[in-house]
C-alpha atoms as a PDB file:
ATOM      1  CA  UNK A   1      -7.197   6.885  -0.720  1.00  0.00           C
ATOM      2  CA  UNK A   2      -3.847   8.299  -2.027  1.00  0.00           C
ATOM      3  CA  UNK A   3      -2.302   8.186   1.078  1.00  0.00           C
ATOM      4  CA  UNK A   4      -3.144   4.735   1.801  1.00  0.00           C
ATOM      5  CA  UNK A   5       0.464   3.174  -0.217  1.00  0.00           C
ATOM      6  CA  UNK A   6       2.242   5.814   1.810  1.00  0.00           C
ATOM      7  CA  UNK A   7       0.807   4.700   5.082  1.00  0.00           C
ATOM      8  CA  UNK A   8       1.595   1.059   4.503  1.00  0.00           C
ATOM      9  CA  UNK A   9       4.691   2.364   3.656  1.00  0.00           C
ATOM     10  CA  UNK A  10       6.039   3.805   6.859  1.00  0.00           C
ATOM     11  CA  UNK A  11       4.279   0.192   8.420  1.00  0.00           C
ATOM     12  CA  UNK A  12       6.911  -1.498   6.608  1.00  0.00           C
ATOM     13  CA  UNK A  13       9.573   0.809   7.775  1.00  0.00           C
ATOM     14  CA  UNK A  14       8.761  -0.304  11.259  1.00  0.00           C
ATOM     15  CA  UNK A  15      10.764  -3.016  12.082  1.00  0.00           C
ATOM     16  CA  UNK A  16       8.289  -4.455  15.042  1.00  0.00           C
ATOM     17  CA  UNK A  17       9.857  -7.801  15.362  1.00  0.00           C
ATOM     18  CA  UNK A  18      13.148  -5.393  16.711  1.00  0.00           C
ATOM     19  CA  UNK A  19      10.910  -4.202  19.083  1.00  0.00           C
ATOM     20  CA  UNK A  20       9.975  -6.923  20.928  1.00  0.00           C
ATOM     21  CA  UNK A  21      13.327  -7.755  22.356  1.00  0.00           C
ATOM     22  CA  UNK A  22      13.539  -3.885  23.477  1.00  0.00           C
ATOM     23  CA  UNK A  23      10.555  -4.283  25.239  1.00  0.00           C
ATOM     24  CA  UNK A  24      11.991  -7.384  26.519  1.00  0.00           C
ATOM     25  CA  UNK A  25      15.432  -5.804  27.988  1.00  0.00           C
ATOM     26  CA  UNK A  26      13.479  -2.426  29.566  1.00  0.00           C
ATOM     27  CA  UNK A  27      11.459  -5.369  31.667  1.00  0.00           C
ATOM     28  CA  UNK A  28      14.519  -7.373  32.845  1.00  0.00           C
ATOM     29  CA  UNK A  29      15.834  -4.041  33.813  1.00  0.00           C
ATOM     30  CA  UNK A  30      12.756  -3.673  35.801  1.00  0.00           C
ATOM     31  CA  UNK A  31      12.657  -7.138  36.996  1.00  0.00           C
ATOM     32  CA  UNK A  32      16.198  -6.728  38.235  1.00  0.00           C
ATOM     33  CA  UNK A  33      15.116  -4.357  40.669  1.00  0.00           C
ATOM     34  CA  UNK A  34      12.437  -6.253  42.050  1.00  0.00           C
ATOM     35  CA  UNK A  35      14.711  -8.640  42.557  1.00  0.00           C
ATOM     36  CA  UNK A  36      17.272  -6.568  44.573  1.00  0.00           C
ATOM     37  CA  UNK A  37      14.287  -5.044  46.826  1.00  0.00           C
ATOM     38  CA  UNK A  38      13.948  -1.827  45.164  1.00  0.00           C
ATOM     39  CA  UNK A  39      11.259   0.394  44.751  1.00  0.00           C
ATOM     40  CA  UNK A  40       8.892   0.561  41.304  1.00  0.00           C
ATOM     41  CA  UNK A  41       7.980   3.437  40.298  1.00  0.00           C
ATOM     42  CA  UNK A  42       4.985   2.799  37.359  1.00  0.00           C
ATOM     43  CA  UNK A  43       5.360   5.818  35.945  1.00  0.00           C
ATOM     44  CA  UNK A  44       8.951   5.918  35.201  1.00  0.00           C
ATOM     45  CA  UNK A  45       8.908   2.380  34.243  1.00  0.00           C
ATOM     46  CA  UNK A  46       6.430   3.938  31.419  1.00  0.00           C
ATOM     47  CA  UNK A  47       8.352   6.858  30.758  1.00  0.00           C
ATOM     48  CA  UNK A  48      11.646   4.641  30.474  1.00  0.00           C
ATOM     49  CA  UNK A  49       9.825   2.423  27.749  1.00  0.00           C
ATOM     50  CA  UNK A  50       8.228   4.692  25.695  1.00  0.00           C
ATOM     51  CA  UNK A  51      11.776   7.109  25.617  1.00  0.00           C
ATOM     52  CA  UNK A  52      13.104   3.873  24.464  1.00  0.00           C
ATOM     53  CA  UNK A  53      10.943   2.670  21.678  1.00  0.00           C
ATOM     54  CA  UNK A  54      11.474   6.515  20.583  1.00  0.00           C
ATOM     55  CA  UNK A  55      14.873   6.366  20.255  1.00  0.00           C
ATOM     56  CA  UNK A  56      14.656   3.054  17.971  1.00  0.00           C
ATOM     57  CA  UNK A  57      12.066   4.839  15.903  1.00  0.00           C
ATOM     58  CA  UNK A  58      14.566   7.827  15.105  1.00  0.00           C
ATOM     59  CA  UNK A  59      17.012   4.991  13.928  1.00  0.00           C
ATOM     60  CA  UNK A  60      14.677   3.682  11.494  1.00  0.00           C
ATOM     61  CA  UNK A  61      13.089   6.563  10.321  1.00  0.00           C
ATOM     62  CA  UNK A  62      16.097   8.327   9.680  1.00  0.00           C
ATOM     63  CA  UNK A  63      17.589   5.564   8.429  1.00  0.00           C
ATOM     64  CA  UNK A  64      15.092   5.838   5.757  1.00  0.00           C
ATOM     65  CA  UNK A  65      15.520   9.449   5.080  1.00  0.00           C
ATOM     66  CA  UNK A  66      19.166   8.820   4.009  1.00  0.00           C
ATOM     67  CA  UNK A  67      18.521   5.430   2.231  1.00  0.00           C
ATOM     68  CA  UNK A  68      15.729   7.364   0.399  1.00  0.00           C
ATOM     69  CA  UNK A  69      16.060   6.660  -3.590  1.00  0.00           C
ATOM     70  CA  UNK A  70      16.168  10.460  -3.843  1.00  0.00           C
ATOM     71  CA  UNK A  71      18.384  10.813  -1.472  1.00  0.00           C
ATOM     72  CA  UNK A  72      22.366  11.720  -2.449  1.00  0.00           C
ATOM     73  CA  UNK A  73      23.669   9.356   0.034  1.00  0.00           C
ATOM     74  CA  UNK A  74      21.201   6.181  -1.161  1.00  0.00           C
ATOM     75  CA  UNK A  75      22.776   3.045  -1.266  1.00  0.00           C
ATOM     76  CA  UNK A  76      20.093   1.133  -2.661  1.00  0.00           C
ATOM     77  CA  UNK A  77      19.393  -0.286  -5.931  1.00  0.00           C
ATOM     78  CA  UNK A  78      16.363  -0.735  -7.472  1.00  0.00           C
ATOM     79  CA  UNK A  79      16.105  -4.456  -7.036  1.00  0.00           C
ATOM     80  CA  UNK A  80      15.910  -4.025  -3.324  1.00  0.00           C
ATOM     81  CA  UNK A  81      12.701  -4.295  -1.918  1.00  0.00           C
ATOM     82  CA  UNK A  82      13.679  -1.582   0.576  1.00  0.00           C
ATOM     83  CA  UNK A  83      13.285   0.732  -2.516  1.00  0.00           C
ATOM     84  CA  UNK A  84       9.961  -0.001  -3.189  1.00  0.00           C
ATOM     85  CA  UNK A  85       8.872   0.606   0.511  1.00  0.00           C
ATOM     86  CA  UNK A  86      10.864   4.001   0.273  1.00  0.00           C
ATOM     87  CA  UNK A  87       9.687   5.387  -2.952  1.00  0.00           C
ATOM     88  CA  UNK A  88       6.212   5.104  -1.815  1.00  0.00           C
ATOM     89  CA  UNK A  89       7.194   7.733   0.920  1.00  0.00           C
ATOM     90  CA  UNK A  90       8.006  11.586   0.670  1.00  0.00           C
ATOM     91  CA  UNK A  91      11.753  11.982   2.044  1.00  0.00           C
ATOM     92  CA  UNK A  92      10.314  14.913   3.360  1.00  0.00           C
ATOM     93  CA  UNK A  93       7.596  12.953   5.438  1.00  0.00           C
ATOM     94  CA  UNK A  94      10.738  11.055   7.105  1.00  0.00           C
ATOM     95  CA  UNK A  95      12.420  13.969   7.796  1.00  0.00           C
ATOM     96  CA  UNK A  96       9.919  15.191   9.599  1.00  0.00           C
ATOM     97  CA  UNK A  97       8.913  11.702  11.156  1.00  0.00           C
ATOM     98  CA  UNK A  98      12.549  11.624  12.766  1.00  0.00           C
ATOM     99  CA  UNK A  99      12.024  15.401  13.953  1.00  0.00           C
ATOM    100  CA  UNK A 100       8.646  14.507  15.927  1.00  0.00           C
ATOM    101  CA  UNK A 101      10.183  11.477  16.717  1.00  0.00           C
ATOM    102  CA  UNK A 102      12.818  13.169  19.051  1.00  0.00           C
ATOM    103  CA  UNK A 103      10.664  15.941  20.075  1.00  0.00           C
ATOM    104  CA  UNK A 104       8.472  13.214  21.849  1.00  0.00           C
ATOM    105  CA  UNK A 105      12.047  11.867  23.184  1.00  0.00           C
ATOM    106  CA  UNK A 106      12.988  15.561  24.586  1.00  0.00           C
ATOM    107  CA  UNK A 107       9.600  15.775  26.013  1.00  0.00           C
ATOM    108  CA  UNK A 108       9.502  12.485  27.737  1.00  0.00           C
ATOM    109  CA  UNK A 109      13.380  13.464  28.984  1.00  0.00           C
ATOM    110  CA  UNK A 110      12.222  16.834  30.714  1.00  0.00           C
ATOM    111  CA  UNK A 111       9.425  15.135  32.817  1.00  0.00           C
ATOM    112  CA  UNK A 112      11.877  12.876  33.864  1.00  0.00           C
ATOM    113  CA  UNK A 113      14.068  15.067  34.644  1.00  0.00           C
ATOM    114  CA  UNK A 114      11.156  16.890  36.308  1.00  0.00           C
ATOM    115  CA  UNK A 115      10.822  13.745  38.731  1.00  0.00           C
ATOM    116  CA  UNK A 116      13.961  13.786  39.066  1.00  0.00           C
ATOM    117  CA  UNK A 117      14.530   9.991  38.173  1.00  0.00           C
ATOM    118  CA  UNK A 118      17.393  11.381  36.059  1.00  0.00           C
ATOM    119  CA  UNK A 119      20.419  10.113  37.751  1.00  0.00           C
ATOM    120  CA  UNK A 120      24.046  11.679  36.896  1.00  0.00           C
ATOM    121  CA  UNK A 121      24.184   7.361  35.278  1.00  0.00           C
ATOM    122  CA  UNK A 122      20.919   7.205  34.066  1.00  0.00           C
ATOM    123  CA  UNK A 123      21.667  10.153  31.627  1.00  0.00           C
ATOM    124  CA  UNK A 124      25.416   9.126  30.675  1.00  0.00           C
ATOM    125  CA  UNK A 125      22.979   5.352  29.570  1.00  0.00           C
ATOM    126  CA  UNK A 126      20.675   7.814  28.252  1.00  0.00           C
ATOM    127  CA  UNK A 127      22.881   9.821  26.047  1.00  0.00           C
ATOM    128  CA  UNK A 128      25.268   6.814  24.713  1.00  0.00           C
ATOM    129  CA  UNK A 129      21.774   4.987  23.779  1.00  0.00           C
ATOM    130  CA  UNK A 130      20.675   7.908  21.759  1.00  0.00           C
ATOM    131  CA  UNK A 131      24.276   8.181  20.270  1.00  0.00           C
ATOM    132  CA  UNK A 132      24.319   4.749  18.744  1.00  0.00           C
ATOM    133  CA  UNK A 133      21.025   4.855  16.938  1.00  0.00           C
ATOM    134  CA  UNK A 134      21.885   8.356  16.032  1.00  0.00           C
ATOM    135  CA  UNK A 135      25.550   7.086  14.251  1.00  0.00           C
ATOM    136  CA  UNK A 136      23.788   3.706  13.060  1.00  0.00           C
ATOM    137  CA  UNK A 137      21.453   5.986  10.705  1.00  0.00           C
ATOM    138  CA  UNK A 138      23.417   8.920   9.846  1.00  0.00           C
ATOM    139  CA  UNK A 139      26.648  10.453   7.501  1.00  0.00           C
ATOM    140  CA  UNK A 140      28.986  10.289   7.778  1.00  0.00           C
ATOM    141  CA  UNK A 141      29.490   7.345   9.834  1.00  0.00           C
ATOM    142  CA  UNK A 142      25.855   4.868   9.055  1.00  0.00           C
ATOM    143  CA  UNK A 143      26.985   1.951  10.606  1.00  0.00           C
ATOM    144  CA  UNK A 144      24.153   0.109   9.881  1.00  0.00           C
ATOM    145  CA  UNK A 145      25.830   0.613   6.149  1.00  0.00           C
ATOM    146  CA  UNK A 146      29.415  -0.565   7.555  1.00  0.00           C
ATOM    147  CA  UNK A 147      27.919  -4.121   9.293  1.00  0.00           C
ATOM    148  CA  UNK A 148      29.199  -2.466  12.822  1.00  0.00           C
ATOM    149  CA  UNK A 149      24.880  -1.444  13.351  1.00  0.00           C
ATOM    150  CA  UNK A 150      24.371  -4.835  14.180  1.00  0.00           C
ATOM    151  CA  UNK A 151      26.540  -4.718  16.975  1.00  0.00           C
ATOM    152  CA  UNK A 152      25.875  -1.151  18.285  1.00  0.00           C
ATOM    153  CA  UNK A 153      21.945  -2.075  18.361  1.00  0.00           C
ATOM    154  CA  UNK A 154      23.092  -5.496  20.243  1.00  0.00           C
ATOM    155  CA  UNK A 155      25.120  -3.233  22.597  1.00  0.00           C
ATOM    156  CA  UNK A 156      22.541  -0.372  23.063  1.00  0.00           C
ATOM    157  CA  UNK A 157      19.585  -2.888  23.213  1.00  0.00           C
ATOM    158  CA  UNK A 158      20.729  -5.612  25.919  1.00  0.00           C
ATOM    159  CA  UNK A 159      23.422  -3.993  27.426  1.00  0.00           C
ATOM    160  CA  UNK A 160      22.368  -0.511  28.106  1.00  0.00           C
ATOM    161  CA  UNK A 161      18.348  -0.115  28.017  1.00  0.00           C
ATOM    162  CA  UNK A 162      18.515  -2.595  30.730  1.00  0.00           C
ATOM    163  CA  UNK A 163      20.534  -0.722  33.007  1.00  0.00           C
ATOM    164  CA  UNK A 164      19.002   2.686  32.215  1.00  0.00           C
ATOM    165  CA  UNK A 165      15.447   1.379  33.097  1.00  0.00           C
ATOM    166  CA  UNK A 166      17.282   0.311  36.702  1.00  0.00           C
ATOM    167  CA  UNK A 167      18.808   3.336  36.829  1.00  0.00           C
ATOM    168  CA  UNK A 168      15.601   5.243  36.789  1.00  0.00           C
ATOM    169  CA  UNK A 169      14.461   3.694  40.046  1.00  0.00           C
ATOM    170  CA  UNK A 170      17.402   5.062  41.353  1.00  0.00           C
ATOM    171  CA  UNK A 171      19.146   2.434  41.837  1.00  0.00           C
ATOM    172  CA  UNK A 172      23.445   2.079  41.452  1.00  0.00           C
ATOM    173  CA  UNK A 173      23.954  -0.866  38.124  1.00  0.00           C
ATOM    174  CA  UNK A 174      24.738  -3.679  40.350  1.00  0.00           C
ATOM    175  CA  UNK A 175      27.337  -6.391  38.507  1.00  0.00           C
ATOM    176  CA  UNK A 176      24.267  -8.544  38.267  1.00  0.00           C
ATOM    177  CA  UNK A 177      23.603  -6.983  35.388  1.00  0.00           C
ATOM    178  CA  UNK A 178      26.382  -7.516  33.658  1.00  0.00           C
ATOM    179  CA  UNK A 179      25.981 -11.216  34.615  1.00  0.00           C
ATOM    180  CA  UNK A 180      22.973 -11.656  33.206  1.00  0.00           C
ATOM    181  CA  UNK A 181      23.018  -9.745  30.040  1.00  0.00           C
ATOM    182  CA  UNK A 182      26.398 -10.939  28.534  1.00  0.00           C
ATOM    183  CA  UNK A 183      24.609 -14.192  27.873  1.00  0.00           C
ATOM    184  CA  UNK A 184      21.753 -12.454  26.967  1.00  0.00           C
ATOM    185  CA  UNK A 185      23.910 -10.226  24.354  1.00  0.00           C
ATOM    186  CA  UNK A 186      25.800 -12.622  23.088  1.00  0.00           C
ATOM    187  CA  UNK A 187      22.654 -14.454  21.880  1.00  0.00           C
ATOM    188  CA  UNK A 188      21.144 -11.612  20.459  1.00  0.00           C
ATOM    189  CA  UNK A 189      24.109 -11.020  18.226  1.00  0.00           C
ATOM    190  CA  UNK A 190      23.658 -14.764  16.852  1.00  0.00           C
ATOM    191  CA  UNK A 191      20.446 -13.624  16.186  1.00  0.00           C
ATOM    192  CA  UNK A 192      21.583 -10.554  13.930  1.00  0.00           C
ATOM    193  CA  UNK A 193      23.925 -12.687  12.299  1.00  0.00           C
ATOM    194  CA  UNK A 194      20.924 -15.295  11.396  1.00  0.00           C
ATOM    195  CA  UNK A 195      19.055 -12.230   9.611  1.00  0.00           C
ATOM    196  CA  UNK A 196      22.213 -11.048   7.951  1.00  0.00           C
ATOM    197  CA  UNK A 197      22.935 -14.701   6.536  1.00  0.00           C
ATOM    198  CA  UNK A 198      19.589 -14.304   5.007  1.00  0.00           C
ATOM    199  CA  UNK A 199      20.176 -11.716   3.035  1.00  0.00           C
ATOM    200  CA  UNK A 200      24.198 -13.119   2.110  1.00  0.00           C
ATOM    201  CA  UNK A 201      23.616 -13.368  -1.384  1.00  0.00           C
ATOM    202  CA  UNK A 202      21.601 -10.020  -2.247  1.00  0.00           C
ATOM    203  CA  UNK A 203      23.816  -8.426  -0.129  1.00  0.00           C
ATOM    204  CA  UNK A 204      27.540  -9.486  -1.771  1.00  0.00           C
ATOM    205  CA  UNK A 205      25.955  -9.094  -5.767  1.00  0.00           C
ATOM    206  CA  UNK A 206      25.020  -5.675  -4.535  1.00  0.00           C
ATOM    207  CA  UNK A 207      27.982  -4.388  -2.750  1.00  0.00           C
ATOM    208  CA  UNK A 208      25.816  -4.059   0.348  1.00  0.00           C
ATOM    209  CA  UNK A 209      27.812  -4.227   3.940  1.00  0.00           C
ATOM    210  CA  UNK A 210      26.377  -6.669   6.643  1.00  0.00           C
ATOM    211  CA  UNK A 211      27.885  -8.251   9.457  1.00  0.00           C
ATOM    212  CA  UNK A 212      28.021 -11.331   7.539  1.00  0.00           C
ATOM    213  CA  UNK A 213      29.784  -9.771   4.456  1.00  0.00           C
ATOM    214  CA  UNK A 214      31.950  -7.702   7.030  1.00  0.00           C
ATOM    215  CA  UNK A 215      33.963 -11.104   8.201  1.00  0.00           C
ATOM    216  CA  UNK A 216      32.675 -13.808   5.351  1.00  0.00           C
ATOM    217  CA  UNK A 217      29.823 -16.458   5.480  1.00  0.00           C
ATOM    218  CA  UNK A 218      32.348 -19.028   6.682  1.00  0.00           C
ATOM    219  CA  UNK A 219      33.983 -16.823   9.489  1.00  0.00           C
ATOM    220  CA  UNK A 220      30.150 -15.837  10.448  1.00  0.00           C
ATOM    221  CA  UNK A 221      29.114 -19.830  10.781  1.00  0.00           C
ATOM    222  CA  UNK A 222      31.966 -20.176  13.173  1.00  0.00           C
ATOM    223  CA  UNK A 223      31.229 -16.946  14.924  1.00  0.00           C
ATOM    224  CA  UNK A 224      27.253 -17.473  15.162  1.00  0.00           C
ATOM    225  CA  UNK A 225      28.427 -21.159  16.574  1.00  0.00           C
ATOM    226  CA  UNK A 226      30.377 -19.408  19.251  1.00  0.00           C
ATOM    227  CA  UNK A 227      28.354 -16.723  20.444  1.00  0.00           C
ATOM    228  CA  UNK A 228      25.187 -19.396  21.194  1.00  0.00           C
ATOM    229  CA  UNK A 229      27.319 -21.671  22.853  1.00  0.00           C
ATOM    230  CA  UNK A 230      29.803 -19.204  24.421  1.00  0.00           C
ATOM    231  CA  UNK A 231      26.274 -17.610  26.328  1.00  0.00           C
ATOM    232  CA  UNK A 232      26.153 -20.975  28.159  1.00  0.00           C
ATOM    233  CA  UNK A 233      29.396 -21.403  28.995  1.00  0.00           C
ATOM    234  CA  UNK A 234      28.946 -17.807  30.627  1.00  0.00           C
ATOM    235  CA  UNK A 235      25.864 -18.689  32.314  1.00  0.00           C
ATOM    236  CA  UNK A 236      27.951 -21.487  33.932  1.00  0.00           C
ATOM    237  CA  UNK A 237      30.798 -19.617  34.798  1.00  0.00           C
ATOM    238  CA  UNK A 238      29.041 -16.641  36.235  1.00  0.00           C
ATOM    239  CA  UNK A 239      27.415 -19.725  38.263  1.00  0.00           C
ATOM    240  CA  UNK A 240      30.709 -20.501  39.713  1.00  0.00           C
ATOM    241  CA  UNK A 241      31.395 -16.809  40.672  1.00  0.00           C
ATOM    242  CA  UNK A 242      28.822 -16.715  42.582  1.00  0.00           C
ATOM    243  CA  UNK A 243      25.356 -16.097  40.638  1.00  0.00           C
ATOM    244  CA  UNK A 244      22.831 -17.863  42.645  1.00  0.00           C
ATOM    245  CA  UNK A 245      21.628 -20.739  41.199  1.00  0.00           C
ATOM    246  CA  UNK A 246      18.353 -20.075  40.980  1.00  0.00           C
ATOM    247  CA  UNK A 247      18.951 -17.109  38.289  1.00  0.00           C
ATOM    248  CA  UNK A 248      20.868 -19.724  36.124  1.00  0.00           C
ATOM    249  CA  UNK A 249      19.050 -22.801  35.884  1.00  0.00           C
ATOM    250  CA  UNK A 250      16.099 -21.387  34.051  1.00  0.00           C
ATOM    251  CA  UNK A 251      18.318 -19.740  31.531  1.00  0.00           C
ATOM    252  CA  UNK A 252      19.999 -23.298  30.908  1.00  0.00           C
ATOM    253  CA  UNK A 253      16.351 -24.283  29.972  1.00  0.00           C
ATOM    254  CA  UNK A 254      16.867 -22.939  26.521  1.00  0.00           C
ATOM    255  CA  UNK A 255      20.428 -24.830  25.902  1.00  0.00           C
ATOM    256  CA  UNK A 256      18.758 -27.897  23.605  1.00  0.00           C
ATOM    257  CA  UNK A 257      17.029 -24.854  21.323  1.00  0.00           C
ATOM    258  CA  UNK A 258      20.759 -23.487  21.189  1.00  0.00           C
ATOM    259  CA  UNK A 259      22.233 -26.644  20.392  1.00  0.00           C
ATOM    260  CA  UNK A 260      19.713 -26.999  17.717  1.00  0.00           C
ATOM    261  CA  UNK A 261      20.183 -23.703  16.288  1.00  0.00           C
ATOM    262  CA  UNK A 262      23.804 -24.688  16.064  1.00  0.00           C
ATOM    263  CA  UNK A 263      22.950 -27.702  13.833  1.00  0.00           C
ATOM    264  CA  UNK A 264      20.510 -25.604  11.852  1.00  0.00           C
ATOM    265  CA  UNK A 265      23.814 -23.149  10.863  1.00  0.00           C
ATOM    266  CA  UNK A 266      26.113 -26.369  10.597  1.00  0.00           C
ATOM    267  CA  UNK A 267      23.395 -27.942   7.961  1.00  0.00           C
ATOM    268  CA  UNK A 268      23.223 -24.719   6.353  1.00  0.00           C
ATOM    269  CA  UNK A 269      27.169 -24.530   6.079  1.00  0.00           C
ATOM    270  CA  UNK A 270      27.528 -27.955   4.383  1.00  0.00           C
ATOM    271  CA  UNK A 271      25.099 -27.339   1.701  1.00  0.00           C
ATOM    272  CA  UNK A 272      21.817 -28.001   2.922  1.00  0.00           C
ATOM    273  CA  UNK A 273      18.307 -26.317   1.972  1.00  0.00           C
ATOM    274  CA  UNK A 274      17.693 -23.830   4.909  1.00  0.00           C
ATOM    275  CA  UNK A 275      14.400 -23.101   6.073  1.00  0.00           C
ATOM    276  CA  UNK A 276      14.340 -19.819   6.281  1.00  0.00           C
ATOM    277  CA  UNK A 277      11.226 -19.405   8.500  1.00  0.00           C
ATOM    278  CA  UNK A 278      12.430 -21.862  11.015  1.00  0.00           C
ATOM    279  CA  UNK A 279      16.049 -20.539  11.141  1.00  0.00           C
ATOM    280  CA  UNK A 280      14.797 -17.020  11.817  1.00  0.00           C
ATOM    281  CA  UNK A 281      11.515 -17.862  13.953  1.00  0.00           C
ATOM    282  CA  UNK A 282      14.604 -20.010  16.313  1.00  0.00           C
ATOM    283  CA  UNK A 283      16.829 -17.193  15.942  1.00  0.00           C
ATOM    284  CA  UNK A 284      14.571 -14.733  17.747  1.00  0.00           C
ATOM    285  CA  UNK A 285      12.301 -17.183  19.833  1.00  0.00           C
ATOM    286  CA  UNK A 286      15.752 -18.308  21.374  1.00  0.00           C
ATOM    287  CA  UNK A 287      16.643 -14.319  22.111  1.00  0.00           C
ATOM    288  CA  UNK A 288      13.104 -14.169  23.607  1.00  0.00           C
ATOM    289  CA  UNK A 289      12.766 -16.876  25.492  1.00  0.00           C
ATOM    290  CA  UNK A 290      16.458 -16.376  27.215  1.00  0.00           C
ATOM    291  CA  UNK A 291      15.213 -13.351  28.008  1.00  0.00           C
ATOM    292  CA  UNK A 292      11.671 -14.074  29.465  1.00  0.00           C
ATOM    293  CA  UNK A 293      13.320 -17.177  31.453  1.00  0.00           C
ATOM    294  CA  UNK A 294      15.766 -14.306  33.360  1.00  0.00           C
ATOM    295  CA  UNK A 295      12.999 -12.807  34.064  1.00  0.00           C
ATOM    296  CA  UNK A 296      11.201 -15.059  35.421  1.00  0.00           C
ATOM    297  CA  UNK A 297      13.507 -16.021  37.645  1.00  0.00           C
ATOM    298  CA  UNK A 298      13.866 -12.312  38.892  1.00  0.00           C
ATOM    299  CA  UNK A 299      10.176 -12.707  40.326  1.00  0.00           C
ATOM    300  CA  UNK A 300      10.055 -16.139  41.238  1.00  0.00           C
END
């Protein structure tokens, strides 16, 4: 019974809705090379997932370790509710959470290595991957403390996962790629900045560095503004250079839920009431959906 606080504990510390859009981003990667004829190896496709959600883990569990209220380099104060969640954990227990955690990565790295899916590019996608998460949760640089996390994840989770997963079907990154997850990105990071704008207020009265107190709530408006509608002038131009059209149209699907997530900020900017639920359920069904849609169009 005693370990039962604990255990919901760590639940918390489990971002899940973060996962989903990982998940999300290893399948386009595999979708992708459907699409360009290649070969699908189940097993790899498994081992590429599961490496992933592993590395993600060793962010957040980490993370905790160092934001732990007995921890020297703790940020938090005792009216966040990430304090709570943290002091109902042994900082040991992380510690050795994030050690596992990697072990399991190691091991899952050697059998592919083993089967040789590890190309000279899949490990250079491999390695900066597992950098990221690794600098987002620890000293000295945390830049999930700095407000630069939210666009290493971004980076790490659309950009690169993708083209690792293609990588281990041993496969060359076409430009495709690159075509279809700028949009993609670019999304996501309106996203982040949605769940950062959340927080705004906690966050300035307690010194706390997000993306949105990194450039200002006004500057972050304009910027969140941009990003969605900056993916769609993408999709379109990528259209012109010659993406066929039948990977773009879906995608262009979504562009009334951007429009309207654009008006949800804009309200939100002039003094309206947000609705919190609905800003962040749109936020992340938009990065989900964009995503789902490119995939589908992969297999259609």
């Amino acid at each position: 019974m005693q370990q039962d606080p604990q255990r919901k504990s760590l639940m918390r510390i489990f971002k899940i809705y973060w996962i989903i859009p990982l998940i999300f981003t290893c399948l386009l990667g595999v979708s992708l090379v459907h699409y360009l004829g290649g070969n699908l190896d189940f097993i790899n496709i498994v081992l590429g997932i599961i490496i992933c959600l592993l590395m993600f883990a060793m962010r957040l569990f980490l993370n905790a370790y160092f934001d732990h209220p007995d921890s020297l380099t703790s940020a938090l104060s005792r009216e966040d509710k990430q304090w709570e969640i943290l002091k109902g954990v042994k900082r040991s227990l992380l510690l050795q959470i994030s050690l596992l955690v990697l072990t399991a990565g190691a091991a899952v790295t050697v059998i592919l290595i083993s089967r040789q899916a590890l190309s000279p590019s899949g490990l250079l996608f491999l390695g900066l991957a597992l950098l990221g998460y690794f600098f987002c949760a620890t000293p000295p640089l945390r830049l999930d403390r700095t407000g630069y996390g939210d666009l290493v994840e971004g980076v790490v989770t659309v950009n690169l996962v993708p083209a690792f997963l293609v990588s281990l079907q041993k496969m060359d990154i076409p430009v495709l790629l690159l075509q279809l997850t700028l949009p993609l990105f670019l999304i996501y990071m309106a996203a982040k900045i949605m769940f950062a704008f959340k927080e705004y207020g906690f966050d300035s009265m307690q010194g706390r560095r997000s993306l949105v107190t990194l450039i200002g709530w006004k500057n972050s408006v304009v910027l969140h503004n941009v990003f969605i509608l900056g993916a769609f002038v993408l999709v379109g131009a990528f259209l012109l250079g010659g993406v066929p059209w039948s990977l773009s149209w879906p995608v262009l699907l979504v562009l009334p839920m951007g429009v309207f997530q654009v008006w949800q900020m804009l309200r939100v900017s002039d003094g309206g009431k947000p609705g919190w639920k609905l800003l962040l359920w749109t936020a992340m069904g938009l990065v989900l959906l964009m995503a789902y849609l490119i995939q589908v169009s992969l297999w259609s």
